[in-house]
N, C-alpha and C. Protein backbone atom coordinates (compact mmCIF):
# COMPACT_ATOMS: atom_id res chain seq x y z
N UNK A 1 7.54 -35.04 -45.42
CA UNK A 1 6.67 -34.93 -44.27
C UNK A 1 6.43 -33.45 -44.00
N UNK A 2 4.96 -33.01 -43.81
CA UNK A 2 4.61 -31.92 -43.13
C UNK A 2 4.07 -31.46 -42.09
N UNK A 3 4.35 -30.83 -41.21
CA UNK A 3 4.29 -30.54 -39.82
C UNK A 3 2.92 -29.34 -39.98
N UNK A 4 1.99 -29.56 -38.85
CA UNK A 4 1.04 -28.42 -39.06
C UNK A 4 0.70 -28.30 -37.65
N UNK A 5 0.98 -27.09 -37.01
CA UNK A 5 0.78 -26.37 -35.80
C UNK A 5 -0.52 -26.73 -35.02
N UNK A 6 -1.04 -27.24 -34.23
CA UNK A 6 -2.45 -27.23 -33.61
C UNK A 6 -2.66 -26.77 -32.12
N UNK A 7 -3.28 -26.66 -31.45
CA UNK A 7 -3.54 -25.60 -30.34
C UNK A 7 -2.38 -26.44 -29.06
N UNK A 8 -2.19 -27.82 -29.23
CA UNK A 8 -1.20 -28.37 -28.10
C UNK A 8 -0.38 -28.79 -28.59
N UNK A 9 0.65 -28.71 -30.11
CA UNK A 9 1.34 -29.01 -30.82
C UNK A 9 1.58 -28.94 -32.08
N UNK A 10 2.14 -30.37 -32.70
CA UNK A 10 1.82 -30.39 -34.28
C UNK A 10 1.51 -31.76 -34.89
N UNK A 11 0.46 -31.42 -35.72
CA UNK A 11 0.25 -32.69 -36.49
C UNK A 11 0.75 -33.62 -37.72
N UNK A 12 1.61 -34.64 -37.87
CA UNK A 12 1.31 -34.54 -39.43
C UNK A 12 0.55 -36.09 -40.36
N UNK A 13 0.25 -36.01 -41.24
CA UNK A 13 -0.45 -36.92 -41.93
C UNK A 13 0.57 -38.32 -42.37
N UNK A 14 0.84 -39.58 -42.19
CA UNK A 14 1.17 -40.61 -42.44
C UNK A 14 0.81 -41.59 -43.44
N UNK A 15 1.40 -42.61 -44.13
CA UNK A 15 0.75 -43.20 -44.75
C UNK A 15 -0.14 -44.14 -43.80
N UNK A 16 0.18 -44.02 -42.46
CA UNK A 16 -0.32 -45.52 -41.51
C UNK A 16 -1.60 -44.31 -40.58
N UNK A 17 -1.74 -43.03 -40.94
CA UNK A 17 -2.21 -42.05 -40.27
C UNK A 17 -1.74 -41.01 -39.09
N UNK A 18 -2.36 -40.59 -38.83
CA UNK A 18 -2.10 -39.52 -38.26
C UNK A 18 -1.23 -39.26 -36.78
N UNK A 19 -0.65 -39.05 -36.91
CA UNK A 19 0.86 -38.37 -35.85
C UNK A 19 0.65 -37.22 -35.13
N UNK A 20 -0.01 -37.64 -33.35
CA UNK A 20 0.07 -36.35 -32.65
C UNK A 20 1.68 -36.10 -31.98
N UNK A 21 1.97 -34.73 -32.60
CA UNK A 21 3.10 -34.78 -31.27
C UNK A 21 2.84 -33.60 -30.90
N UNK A 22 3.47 -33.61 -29.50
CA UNK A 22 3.45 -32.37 -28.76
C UNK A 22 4.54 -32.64 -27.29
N UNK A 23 4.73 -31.66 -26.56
CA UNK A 23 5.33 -31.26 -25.31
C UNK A 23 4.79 -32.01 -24.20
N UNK A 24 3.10 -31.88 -24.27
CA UNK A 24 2.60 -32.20 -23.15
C UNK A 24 1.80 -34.25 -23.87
N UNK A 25 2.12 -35.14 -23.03
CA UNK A 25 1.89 -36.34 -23.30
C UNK A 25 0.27 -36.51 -23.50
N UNK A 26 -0.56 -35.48 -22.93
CA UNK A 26 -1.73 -35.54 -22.64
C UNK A 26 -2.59 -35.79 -24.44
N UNK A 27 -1.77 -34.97 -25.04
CA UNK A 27 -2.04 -34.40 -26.31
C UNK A 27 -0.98 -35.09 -27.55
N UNK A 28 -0.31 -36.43 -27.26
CA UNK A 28 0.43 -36.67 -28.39
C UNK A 28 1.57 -37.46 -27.81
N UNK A 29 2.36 -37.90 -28.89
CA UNK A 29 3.74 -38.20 -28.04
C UNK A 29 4.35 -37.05 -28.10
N UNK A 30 5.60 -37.38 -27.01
CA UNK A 30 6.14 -36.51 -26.95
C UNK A 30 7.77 -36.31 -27.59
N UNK A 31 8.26 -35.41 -28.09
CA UNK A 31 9.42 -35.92 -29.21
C UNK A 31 10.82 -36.61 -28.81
N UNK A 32 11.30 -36.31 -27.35
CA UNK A 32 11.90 -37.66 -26.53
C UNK A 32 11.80 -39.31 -26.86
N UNK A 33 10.19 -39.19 -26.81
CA UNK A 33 9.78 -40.50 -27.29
C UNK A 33 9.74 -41.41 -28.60
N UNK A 34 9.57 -39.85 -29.43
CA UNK A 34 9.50 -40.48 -30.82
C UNK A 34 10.75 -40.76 -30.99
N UNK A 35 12.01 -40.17 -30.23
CA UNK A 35 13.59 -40.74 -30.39
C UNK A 35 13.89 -41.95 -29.74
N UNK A 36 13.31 -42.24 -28.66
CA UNK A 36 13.88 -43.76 -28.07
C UNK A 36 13.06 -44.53 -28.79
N UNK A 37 11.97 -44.25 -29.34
CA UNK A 37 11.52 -45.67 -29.99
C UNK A 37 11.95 -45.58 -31.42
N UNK A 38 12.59 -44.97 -32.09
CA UNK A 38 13.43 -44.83 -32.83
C UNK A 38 14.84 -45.29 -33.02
N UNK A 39 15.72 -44.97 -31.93
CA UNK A 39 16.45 -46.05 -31.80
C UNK A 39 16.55 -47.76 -31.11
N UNK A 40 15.10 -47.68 -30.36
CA UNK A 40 14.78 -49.39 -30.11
C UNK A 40 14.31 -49.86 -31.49
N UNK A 41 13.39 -49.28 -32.51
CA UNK A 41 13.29 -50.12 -33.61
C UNK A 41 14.08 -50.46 -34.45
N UNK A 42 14.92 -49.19 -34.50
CA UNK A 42 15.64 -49.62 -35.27
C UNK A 42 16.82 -50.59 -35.30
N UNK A 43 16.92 -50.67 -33.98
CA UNK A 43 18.15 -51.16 -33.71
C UNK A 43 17.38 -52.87 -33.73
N UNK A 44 16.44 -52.55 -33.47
CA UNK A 44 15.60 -54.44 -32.79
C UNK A 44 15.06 -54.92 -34.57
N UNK A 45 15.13 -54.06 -35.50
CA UNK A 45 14.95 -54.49 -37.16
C UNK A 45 16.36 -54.96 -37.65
N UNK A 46 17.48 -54.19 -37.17
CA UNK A 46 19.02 -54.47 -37.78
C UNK A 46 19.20 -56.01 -37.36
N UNK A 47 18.87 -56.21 -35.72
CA UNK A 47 19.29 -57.13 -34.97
C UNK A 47 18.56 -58.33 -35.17
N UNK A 48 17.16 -58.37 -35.66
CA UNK A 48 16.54 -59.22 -36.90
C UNK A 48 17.70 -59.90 -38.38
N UNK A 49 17.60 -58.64 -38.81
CA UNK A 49 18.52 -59.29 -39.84
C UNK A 49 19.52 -59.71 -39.66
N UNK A 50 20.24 -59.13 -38.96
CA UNK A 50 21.59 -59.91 -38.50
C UNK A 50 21.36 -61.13 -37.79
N UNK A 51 20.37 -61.59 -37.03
CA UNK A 51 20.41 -63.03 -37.19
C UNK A 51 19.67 -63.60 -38.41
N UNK A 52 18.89 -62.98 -39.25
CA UNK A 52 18.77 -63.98 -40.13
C UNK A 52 19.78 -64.01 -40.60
N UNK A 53 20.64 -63.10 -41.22
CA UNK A 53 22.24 -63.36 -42.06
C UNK A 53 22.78 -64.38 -41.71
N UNK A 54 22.89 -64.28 -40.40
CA UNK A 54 23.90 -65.45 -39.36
C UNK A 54 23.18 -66.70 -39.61
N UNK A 55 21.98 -67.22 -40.17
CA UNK A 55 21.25 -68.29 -40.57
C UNK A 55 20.49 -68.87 -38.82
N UNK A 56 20.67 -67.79 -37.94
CA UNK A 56 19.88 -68.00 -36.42
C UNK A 56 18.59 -66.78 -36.48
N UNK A 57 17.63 -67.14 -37.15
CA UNK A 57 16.61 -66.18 -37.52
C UNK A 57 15.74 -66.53 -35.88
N UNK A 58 15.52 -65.12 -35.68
CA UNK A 58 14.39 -65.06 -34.21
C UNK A 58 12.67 -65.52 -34.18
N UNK A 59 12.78 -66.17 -33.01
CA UNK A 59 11.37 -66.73 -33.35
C UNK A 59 10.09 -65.39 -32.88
N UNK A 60 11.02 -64.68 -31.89
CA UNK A 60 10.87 -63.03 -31.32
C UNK A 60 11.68 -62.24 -30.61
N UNK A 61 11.57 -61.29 -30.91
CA UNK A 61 12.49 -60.25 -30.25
C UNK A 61 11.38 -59.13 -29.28
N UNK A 62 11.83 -58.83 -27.92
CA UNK A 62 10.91 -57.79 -27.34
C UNK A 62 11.94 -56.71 -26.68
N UNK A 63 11.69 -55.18 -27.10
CA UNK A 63 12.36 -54.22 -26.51
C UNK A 63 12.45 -54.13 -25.82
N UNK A 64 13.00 -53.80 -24.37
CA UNK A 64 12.53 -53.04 -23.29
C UNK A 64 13.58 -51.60 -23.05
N UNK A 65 12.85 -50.94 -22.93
CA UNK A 65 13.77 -49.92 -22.20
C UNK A 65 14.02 -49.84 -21.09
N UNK A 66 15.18 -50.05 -20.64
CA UNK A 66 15.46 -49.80 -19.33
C UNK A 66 15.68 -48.83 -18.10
N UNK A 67 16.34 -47.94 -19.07
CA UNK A 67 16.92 -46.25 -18.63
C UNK A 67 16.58 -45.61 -19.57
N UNK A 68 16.55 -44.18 -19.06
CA UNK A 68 16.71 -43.29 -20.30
C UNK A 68 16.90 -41.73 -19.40
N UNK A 69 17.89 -41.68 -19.43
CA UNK A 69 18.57 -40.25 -18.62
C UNK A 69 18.36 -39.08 -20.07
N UNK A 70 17.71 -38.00 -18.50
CA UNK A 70 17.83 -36.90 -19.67
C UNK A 70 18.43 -35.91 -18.73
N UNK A 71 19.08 -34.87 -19.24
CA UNK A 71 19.50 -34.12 -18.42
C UNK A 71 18.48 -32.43 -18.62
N UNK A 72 18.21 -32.20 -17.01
CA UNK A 72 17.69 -31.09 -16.95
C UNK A 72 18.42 -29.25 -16.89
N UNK A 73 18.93 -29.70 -16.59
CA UNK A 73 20.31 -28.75 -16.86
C UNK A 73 20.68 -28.03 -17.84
N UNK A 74 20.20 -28.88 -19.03
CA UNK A 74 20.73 -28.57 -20.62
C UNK A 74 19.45 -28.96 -21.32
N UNK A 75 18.37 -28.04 -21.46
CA UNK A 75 17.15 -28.16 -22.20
C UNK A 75 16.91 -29.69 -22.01
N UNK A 76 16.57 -30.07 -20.64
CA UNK A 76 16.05 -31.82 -20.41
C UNK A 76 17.05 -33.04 -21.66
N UNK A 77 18.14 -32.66 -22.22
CA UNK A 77 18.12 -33.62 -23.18
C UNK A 77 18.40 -34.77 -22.82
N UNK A 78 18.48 -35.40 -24.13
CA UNK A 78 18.93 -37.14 -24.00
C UNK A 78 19.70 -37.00 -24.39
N UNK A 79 20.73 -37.99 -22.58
CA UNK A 79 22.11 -38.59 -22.78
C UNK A 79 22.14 -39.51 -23.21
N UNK A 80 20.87 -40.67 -22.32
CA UNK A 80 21.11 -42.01 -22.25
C UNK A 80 19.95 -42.57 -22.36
N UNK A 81 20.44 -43.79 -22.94
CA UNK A 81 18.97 -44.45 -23.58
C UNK A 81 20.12 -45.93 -23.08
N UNK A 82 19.19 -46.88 -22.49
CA UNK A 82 19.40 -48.06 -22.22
C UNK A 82 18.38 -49.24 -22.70
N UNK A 83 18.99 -50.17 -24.02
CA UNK A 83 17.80 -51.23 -24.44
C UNK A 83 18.38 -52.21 -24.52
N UNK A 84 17.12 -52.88 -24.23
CA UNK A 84 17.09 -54.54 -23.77
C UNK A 84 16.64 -55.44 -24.21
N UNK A 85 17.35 -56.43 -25.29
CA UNK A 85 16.29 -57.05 -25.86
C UNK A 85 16.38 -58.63 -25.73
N UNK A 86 15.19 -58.84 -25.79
CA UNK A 86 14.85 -60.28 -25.13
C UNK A 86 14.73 -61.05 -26.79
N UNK A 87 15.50 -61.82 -26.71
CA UNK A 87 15.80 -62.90 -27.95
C UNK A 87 14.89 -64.43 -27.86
N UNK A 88 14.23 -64.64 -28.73
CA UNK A 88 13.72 -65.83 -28.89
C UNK A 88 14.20 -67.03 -29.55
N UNK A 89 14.98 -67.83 -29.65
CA UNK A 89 15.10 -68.28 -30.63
C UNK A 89 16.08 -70.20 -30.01
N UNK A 90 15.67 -70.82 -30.32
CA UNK A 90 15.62 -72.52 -30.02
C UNK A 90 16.86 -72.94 -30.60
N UNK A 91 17.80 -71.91 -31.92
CA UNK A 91 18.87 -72.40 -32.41
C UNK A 91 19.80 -71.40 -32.03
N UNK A 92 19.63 -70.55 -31.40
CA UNK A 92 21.05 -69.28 -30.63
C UNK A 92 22.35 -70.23 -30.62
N UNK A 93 23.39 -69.59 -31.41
CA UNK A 93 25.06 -69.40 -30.40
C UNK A 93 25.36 -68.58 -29.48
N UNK A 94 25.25 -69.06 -28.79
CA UNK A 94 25.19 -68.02 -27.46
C UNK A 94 26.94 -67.13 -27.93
N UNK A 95 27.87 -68.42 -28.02
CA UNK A 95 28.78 -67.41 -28.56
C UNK A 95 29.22 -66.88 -29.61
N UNK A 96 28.31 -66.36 -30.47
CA UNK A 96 28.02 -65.47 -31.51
C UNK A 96 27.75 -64.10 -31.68
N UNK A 97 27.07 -64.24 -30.18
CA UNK A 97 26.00 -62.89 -29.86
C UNK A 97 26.68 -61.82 -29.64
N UNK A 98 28.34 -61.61 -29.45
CA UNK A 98 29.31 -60.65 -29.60
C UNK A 98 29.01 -59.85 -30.70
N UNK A 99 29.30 -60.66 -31.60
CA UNK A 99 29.46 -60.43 -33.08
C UNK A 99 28.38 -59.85 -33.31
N UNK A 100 26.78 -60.40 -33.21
CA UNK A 100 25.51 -60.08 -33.61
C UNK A 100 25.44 -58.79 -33.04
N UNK A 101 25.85 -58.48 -31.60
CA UNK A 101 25.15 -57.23 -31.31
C UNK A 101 26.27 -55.94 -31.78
N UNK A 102 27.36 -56.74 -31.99
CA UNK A 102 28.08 -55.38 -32.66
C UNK A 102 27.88 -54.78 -34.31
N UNK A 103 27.26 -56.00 -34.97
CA UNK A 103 26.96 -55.62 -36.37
C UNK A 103 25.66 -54.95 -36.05
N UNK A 104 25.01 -55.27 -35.36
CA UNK A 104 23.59 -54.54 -35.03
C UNK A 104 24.08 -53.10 -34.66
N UNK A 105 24.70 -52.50 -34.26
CA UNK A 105 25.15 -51.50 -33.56
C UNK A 105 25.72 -50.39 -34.51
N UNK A 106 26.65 -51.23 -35.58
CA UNK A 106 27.13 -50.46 -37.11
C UNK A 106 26.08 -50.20 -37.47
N UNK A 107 25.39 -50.95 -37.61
CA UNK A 107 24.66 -51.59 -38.78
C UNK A 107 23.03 -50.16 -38.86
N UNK A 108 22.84 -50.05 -37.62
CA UNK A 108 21.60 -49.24 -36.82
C UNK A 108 21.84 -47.81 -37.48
N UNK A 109 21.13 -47.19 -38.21
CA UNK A 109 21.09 -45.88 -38.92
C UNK A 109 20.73 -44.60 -37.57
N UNK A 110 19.71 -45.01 -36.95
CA UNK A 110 18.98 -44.25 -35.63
C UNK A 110 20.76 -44.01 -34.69
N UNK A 111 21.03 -45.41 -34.12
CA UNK A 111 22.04 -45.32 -33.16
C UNK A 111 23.42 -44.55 -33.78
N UNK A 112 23.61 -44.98 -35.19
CA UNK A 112 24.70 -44.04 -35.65
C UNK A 112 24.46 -42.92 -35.74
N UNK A 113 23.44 -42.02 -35.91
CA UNK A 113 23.19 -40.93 -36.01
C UNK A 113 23.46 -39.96 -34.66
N UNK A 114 22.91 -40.97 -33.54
CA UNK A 114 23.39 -40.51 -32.16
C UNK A 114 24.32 -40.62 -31.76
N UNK A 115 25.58 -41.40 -32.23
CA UNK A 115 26.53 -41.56 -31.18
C UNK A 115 27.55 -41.06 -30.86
N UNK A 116 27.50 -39.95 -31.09
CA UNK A 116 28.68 -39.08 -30.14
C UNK A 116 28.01 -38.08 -29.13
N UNK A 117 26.61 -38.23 -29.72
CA UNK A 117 25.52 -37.18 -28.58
C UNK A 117 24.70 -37.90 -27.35
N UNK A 118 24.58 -39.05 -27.48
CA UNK A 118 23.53 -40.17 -26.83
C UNK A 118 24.38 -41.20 -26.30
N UNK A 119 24.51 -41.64 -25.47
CA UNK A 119 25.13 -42.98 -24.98
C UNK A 119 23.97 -44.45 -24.88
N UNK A 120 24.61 -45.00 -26.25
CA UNK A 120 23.15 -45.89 -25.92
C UNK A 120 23.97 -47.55 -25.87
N UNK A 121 23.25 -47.80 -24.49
CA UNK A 121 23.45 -49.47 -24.13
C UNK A 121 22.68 -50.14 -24.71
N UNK A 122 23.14 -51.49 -24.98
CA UNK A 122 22.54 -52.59 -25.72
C UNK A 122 22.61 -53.55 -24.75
N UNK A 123 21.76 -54.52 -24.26
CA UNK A 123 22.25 -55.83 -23.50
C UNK A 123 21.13 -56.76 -23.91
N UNK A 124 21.03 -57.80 -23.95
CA UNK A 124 20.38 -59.08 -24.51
C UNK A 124 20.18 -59.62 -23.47
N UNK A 125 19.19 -60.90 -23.70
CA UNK A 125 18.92 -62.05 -23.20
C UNK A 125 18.21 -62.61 -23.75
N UNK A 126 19.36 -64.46 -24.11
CA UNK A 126 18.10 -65.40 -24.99
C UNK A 126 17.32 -65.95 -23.60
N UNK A 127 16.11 -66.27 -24.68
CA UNK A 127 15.24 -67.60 -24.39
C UNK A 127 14.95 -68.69 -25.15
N UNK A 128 15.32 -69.94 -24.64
CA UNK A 128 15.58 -71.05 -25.84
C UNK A 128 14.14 -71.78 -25.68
């Protein structure tokens, strides 16, 4: 990937196209953002497979973010990221879902990468 400077940020070229980012939201996302939805996808793709593994494949899954603390103090960063995901699915073990969200949690490349810097919550809810 290559990054190229433009008058409110930087651009770069995708196979799916083109990627504004920048500081100001007006002009792009902003790179905060490209991290929480980074660790909601990724974590909401692991948590896919791990129920298909478990043979309880989702009929849908929807993110939500709930929180997301940044601290201003220390260059605005991110502490905390809080996600929520809403489970679809007509054949759930409800008591399984221990298990599911902790292999999701190993399992998450984004969330491991953060976790001694980021505090990130996971909490569920099916719908049958």
């Amino acid at each position: 990937m290559n990054f190229t400077m433009t008058e409110n940020g930087f651009t770069t070229e995708t196979e799916f196209g083109v990627l504004e980012i920048s500081g100001d939201d007006n002009y792009g996302f902003r790179p905060y953002q490209l991290l929480v939805s980074s660790l909601a996808v990724c974590s909401g793709g692991v948590l896919r497979n791990v129920l298909e593994k478990m043979r309880m494949p989702a009929e849908n899954i929807s993110i939500e973010v709930k929180d997301v603390v940044r601290n201003a103090q220390e260059a605005n960063r991110l502490e905390k990221v809080h996600l929520h995901f809403i489970i679809t699915n007509s054949e759930l073990d409800e008591k399984r879902m221990p298990r599911v969200m902790e292999l999701t949690r190993k399992s998450c490349s984004m969330v491991q990468s953060v976790v001694d810097s980021i505090e990130v919550v996971e909490t569920y809810e099916l719908i049958k």
